[in-house]
Protein backbone atom coordinates (compact mmCIF):
# COMPACT_ATOMS: atom_id res chain seq x y z
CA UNK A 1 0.00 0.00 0.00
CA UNK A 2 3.21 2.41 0.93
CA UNK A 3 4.18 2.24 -2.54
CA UNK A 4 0.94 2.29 -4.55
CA UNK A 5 0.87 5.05 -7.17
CA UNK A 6 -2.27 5.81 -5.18
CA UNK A 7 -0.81 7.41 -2.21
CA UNK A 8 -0.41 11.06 -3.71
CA UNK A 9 -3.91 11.07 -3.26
CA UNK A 10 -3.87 10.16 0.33
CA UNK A 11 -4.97 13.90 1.64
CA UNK A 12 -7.22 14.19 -0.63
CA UNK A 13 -9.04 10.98 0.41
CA UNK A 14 -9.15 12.04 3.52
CA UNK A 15 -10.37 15.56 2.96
CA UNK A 16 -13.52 14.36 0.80
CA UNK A 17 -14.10 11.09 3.42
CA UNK A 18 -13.86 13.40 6.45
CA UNK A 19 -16.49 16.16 4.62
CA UNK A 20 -18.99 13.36 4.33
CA UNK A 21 -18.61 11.53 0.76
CA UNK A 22 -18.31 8.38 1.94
CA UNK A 23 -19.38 6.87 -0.93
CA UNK A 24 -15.98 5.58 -2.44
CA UNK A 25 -17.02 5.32 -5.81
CA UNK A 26 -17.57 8.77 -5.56
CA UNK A 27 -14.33 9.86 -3.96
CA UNK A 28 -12.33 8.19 -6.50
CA UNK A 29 -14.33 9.92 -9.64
CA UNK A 30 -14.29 13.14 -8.39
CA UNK A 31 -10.33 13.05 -7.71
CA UNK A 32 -9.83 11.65 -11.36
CA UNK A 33 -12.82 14.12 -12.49
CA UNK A 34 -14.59 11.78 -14.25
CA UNK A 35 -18.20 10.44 -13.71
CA UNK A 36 -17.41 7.58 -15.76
CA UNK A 37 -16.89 4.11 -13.62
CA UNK A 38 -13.25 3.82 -15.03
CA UNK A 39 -10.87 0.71 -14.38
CA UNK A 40 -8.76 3.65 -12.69
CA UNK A 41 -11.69 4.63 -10.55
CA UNK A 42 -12.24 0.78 -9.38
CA UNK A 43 -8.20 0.88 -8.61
CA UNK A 44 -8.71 4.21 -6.53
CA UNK A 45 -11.82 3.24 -5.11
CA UNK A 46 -10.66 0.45 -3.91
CA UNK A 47 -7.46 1.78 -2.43
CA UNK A 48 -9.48 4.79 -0.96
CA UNK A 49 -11.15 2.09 1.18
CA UNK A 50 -8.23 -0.30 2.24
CA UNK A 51 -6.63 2.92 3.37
CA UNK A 52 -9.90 4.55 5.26
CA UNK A 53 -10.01 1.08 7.36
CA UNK A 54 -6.79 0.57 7.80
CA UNK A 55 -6.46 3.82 9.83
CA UNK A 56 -9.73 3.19 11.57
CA UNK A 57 -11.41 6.11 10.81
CA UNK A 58 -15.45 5.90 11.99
CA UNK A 59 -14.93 2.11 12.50
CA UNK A 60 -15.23 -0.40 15.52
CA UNK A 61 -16.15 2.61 17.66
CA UNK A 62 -16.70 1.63 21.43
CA UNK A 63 -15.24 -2.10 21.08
CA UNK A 64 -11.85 -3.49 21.66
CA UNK A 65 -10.85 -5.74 18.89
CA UNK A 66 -7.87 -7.92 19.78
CA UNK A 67 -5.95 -9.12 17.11
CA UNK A 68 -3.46 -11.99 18.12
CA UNK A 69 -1.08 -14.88 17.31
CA UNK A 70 1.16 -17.77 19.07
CA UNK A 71 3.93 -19.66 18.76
CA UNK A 72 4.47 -23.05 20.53
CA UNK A 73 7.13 -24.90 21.32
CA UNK A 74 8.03 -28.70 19.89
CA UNK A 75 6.88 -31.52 22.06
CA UNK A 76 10.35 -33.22 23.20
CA UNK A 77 10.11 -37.38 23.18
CA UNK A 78 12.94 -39.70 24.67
CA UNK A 79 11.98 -43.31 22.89
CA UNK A 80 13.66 -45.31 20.21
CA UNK A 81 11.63 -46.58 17.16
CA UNK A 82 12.44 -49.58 14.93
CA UNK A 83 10.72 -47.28 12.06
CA UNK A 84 10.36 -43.77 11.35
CA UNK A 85 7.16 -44.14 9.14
CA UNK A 86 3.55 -43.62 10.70
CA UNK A 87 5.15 -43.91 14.72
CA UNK A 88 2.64 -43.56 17.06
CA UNK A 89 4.49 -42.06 20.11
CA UNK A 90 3.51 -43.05 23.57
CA UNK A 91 2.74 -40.62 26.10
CA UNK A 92 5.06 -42.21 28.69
CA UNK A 93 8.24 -41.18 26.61
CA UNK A 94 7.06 -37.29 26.86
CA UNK A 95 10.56 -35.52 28.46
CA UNK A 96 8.91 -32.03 28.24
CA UNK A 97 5.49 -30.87 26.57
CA UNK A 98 4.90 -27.65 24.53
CA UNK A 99 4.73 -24.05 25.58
CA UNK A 100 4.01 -21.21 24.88
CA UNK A 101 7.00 -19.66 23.49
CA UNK A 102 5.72 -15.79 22.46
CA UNK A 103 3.01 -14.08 22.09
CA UNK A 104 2.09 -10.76 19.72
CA UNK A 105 -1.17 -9.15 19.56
CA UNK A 106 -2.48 -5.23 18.75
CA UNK A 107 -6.18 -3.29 19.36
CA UNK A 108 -7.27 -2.98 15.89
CA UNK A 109 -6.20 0.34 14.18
CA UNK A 110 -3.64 1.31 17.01
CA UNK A 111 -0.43 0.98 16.03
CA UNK A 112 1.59 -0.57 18.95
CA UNK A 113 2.26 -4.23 19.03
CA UNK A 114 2.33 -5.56 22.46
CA UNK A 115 4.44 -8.79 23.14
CA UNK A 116 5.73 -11.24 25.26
CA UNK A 117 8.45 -14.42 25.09
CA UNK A 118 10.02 -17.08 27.20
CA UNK A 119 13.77 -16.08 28.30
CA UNK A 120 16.30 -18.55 28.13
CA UNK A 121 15.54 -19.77 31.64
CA UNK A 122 12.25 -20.65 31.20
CA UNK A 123 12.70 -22.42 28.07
CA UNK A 124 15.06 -24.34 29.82
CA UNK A 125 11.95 -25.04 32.36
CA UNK A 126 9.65 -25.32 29.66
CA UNK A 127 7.76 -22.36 32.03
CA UNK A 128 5.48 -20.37 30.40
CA UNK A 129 3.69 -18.93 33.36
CA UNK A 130 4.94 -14.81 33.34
CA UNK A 131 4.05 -15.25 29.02
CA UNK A 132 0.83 -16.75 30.09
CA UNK A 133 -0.23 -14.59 32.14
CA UNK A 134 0.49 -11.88 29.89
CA UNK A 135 -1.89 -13.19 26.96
CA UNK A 136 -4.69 -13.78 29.98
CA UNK A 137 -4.32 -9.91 30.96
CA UNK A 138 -4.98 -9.09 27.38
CA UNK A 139 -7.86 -11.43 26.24
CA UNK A 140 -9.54 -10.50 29.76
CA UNK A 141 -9.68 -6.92 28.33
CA UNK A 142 -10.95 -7.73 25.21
CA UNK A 143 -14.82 -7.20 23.43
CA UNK A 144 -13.84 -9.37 20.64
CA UNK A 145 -10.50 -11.28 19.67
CA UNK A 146 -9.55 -11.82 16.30
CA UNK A 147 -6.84 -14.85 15.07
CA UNK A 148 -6.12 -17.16 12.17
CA UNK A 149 -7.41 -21.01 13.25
CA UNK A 150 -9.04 -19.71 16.58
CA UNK A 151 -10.96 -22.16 17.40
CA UNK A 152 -9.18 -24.89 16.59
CA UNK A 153 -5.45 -23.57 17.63
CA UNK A 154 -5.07 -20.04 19.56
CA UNK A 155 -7.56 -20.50 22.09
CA UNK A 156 -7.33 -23.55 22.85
CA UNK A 157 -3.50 -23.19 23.14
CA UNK A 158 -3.93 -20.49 25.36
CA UNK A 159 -6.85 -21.98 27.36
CA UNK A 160 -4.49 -25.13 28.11
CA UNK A 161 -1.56 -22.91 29.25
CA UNK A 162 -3.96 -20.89 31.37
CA UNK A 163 -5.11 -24.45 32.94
CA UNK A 164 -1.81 -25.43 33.54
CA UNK A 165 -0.59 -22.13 35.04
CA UNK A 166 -3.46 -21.78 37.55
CA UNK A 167 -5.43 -19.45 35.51
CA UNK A 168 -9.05 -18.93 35.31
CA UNK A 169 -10.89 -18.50 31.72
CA UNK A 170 -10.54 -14.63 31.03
CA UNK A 171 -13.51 -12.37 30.64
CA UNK A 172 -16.07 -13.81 27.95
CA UNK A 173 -15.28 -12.34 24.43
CA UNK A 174 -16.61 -12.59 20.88
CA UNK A 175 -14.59 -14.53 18.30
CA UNK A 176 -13.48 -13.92 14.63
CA UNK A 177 -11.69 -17.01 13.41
CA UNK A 178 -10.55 -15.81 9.75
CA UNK A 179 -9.46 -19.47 8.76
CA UNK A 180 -13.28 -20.55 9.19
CA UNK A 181 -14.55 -17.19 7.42
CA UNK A 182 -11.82 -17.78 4.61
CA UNK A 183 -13.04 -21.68 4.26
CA UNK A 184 -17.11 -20.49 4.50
CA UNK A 185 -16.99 -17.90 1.84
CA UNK A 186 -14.37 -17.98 -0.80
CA UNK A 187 -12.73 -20.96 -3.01
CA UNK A 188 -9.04 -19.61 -2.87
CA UNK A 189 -6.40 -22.04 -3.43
CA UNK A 190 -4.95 -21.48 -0.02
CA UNK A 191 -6.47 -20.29 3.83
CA UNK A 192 -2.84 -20.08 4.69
CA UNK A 193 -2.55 -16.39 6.15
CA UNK A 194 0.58 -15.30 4.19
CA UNK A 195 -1.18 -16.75 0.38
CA UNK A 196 -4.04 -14.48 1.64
CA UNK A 197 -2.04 -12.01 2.26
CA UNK A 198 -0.46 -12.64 -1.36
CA UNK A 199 -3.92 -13.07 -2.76
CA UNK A 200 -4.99 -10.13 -1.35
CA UNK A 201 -2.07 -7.52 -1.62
CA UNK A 202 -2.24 -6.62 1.69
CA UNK A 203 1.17 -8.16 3.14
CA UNK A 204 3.43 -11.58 3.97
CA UNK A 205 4.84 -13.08 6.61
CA UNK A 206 8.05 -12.99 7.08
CA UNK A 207 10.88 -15.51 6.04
CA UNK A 208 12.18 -17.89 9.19
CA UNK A 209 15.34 -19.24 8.61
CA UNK A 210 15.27 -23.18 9.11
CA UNK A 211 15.76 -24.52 12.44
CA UNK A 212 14.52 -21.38 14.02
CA UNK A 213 12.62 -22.99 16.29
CA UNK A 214 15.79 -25.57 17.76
CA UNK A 215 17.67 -22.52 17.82
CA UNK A 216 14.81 -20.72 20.19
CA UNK A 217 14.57 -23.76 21.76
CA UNK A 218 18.30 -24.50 22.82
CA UNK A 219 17.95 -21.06 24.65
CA UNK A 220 19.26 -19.13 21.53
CA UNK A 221 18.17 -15.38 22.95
CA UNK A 222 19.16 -13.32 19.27
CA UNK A 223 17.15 -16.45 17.62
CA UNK A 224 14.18 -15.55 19.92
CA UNK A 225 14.13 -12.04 18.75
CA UNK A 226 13.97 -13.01 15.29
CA UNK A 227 10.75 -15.21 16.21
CA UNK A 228 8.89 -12.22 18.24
CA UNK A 229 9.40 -10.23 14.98
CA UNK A 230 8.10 -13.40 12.66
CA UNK A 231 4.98 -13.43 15.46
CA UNK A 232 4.50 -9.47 15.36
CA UNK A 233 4.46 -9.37 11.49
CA UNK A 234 1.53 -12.48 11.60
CA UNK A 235 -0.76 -9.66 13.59
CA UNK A 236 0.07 -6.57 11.65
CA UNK A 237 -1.22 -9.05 8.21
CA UNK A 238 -3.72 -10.71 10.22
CA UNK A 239 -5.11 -7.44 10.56
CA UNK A 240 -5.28 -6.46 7.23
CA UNK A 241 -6.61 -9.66 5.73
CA UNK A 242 -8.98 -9.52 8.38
CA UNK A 243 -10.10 -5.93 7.02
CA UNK A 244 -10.48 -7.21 3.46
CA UNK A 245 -12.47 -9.80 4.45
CA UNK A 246 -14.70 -8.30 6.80
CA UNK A 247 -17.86 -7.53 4.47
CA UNK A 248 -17.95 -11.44 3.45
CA UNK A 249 -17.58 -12.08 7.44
CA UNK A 250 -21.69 -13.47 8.05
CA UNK A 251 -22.53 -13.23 11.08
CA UNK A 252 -20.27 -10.49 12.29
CA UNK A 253 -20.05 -9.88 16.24
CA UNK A 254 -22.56 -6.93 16.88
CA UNK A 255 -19.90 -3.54 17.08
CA UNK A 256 -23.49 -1.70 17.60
CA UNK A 257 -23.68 -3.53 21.20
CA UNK A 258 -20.69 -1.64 22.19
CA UNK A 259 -21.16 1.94 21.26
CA UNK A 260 -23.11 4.62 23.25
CA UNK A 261 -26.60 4.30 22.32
CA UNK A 262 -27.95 7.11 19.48
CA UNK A 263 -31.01 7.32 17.61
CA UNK A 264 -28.63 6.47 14.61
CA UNK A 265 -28.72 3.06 12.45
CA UNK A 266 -25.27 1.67 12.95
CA UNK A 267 -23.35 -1.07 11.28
CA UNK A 268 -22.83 -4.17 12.85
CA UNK A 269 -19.89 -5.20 11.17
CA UNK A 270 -17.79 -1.68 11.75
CA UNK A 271 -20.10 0.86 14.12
CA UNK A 272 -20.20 3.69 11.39
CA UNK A 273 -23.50 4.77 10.84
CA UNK A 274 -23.05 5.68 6.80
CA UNK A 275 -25.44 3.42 5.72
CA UNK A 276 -27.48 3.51 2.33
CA UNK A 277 -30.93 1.42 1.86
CA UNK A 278 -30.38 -0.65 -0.86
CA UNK A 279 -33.87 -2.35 -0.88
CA UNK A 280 -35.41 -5.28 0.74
CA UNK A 281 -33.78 -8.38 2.80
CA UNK A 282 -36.79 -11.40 2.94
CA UNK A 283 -36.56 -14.34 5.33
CA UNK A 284 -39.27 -17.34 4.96
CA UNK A 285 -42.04 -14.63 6.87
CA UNK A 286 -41.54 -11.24 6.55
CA UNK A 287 -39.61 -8.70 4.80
CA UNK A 288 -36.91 -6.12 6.26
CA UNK A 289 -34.76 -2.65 5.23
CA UNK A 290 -31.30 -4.18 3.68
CA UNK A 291 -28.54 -1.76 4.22
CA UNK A 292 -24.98 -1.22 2.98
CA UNK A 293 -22.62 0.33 4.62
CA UNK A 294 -20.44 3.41 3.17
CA UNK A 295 -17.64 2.93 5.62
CA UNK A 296 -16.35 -0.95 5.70
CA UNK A 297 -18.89 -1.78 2.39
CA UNK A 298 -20.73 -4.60 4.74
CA UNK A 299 -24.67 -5.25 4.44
CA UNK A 300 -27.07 -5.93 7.33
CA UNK A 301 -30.72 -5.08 7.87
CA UNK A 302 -32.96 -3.37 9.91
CA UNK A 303 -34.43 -5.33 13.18
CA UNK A 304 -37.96 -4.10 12.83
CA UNK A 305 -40.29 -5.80 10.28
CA UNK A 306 -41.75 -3.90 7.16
CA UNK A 307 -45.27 -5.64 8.07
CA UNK A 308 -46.62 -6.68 11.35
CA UNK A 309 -46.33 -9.95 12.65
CA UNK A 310 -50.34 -10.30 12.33
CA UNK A 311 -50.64 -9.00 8.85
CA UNK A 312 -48.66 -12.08 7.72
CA UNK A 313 -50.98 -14.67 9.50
CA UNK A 314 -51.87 -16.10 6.04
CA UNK A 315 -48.10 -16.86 5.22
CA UNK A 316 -46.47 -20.16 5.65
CA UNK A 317 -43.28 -21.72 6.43
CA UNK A 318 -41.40 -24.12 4.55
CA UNK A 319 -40.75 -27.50 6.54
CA UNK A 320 -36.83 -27.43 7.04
CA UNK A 321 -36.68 -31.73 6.06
């Protein structure tokens, strides 16, 4: 994004966003002063937006979105095999179970990256405690928590440190697992974060050097550095892919719930309340207000039924099976 040919325009984005266009169709035509839909305009509208969410401006007001990621150590086994193909290790040879080795994680749109890793010693010890409790104080905080395999990896990695460690379960949050969104809604040849990073031109990881992990693990201190860097750069592109993908993301956790009540519609998906009727939303019973919204592009309806509940007596219900 730094080095699109897009960025002279920048200021001006802003300038016409923060007047009240925020229609970015419209931003993009006036700064080319056209009112043609161009292939240039669809390249500057769609820049205009990546760069309006990625500094946060009107969206996620009144939540705290935590985006995170872990790294784990190996499992270490004492045991001899007669084979090396399809070994199925026995508990009973465990010398020391995984870890938590780091931790990185950022509020969405703020720009510092909070952190935490094993030292030396406690890799020795295989004790994650101080790390763990770190990640606890910072889920406990959150609204809603954001990773890349939640459900399956992150929390339940950090839920069986916590366990370990003496912790209780933090304060309930809302989850957005991106894997699971990316798997639901698209067909792209890889969920891995850094292709959808590639796929979306929003970022990559970065390169690890191989054995990074021994290294960490033998207590190498400049080879844990270079891992809380590799951990850091997962959040900063979880974040953006995350962005991208948030319009597709169905159901969305409720950002409305968290801001100060107004008489204003709001979006669920974002909390800005820019939002343009674009017609009619029908479930098997009634009809409701469809919506898009002119900040993160997301669409969601209105609560409140176009007909009373009585005046559809007369309709029926498919049977489900």
């Amino acid at each position: 994004m730094a080095n699109s040919k897009w960025a002279k325009y920048d200021n001006l984005i802003l300038e016409h966003y923060k007047h009240g266009d925020k229609n970015f169709s419209s931003i993009a035509k006036k700064i080319l002063n056209t009112k043609d839909f161009t292939h240039d305009v669809d390249l500057l509208r769609t820049y205009a937006k990546r760069m309006i969410n990625r500094r946060g401006i009107g969206n996620s007001k009144g939540a705290k979105i935590l985006v995170f990621d872990i790294e784990t150590s190996h499992i270490e086994f004492k045991t001899r095999v007669f084979s090396i193909w399809q070994q199925n290790l026995n508990p009973d040879h465990i010398v020391k179970d995984w870890y938590i080795l780091c931790w990185s994680a950022k509020w969405l749109f703020e720009d510092k990256i909070y952190n935490a890793s094993c030292t030396p010693k406690e890799i020795e010890e295989g004790n994650d405690k101080r790390v763990a409790q770190s990640l606890w104080n910072m889920l406990n905080d959150a609204d809603i928590v954001i990773a890349h395999n939640l459900r399956k990896f992150d929390r339940k990695v950090a839920q069986t440190r916590f366990l370990k460690n003496g912790l209780s379960l933090p304060s309930p949050y809302q989850e957005i697992d991106t894997l699971l969104h990316a798997r639901k809604q698209f067909k792209i040849s890889s969920n891995r974060l850094d292709y959808l990073g590639e796929f979306l031109e929003v970022g990559r990881k970065i390169d690890t050097e191989k054995g990074l992990w021994d290294k960490v693990e033998d207590g190498d201190a400049q080879a844990m550095e270079r891992m809380q860097m590799y951990c850091d750069q997962d959040v900063l592109l979880l974040e953006n892919v995350y962005l991208e993908m948030r319009p597709y993301i169905q159901p969305h956790p409720n950002i409305g719930l968290f801001i100060e009540k107004s008489f204003d519609m709001t979006c669920p998906s974002c909390g800005g309340n820019h939002l343009t009727h674009i017609g009619e939303y029908a479930t098997t019973v009634n009809t409701y207000d469809a919506y898009r919204c002119d900040d993160c592009n997301s669409l969601t309806r209105a609560r409140r039924a176009n007909t009373p509940l009585k005046s559809n007596l007369n309709i029926t219900s498919s049977i489900p099976r």
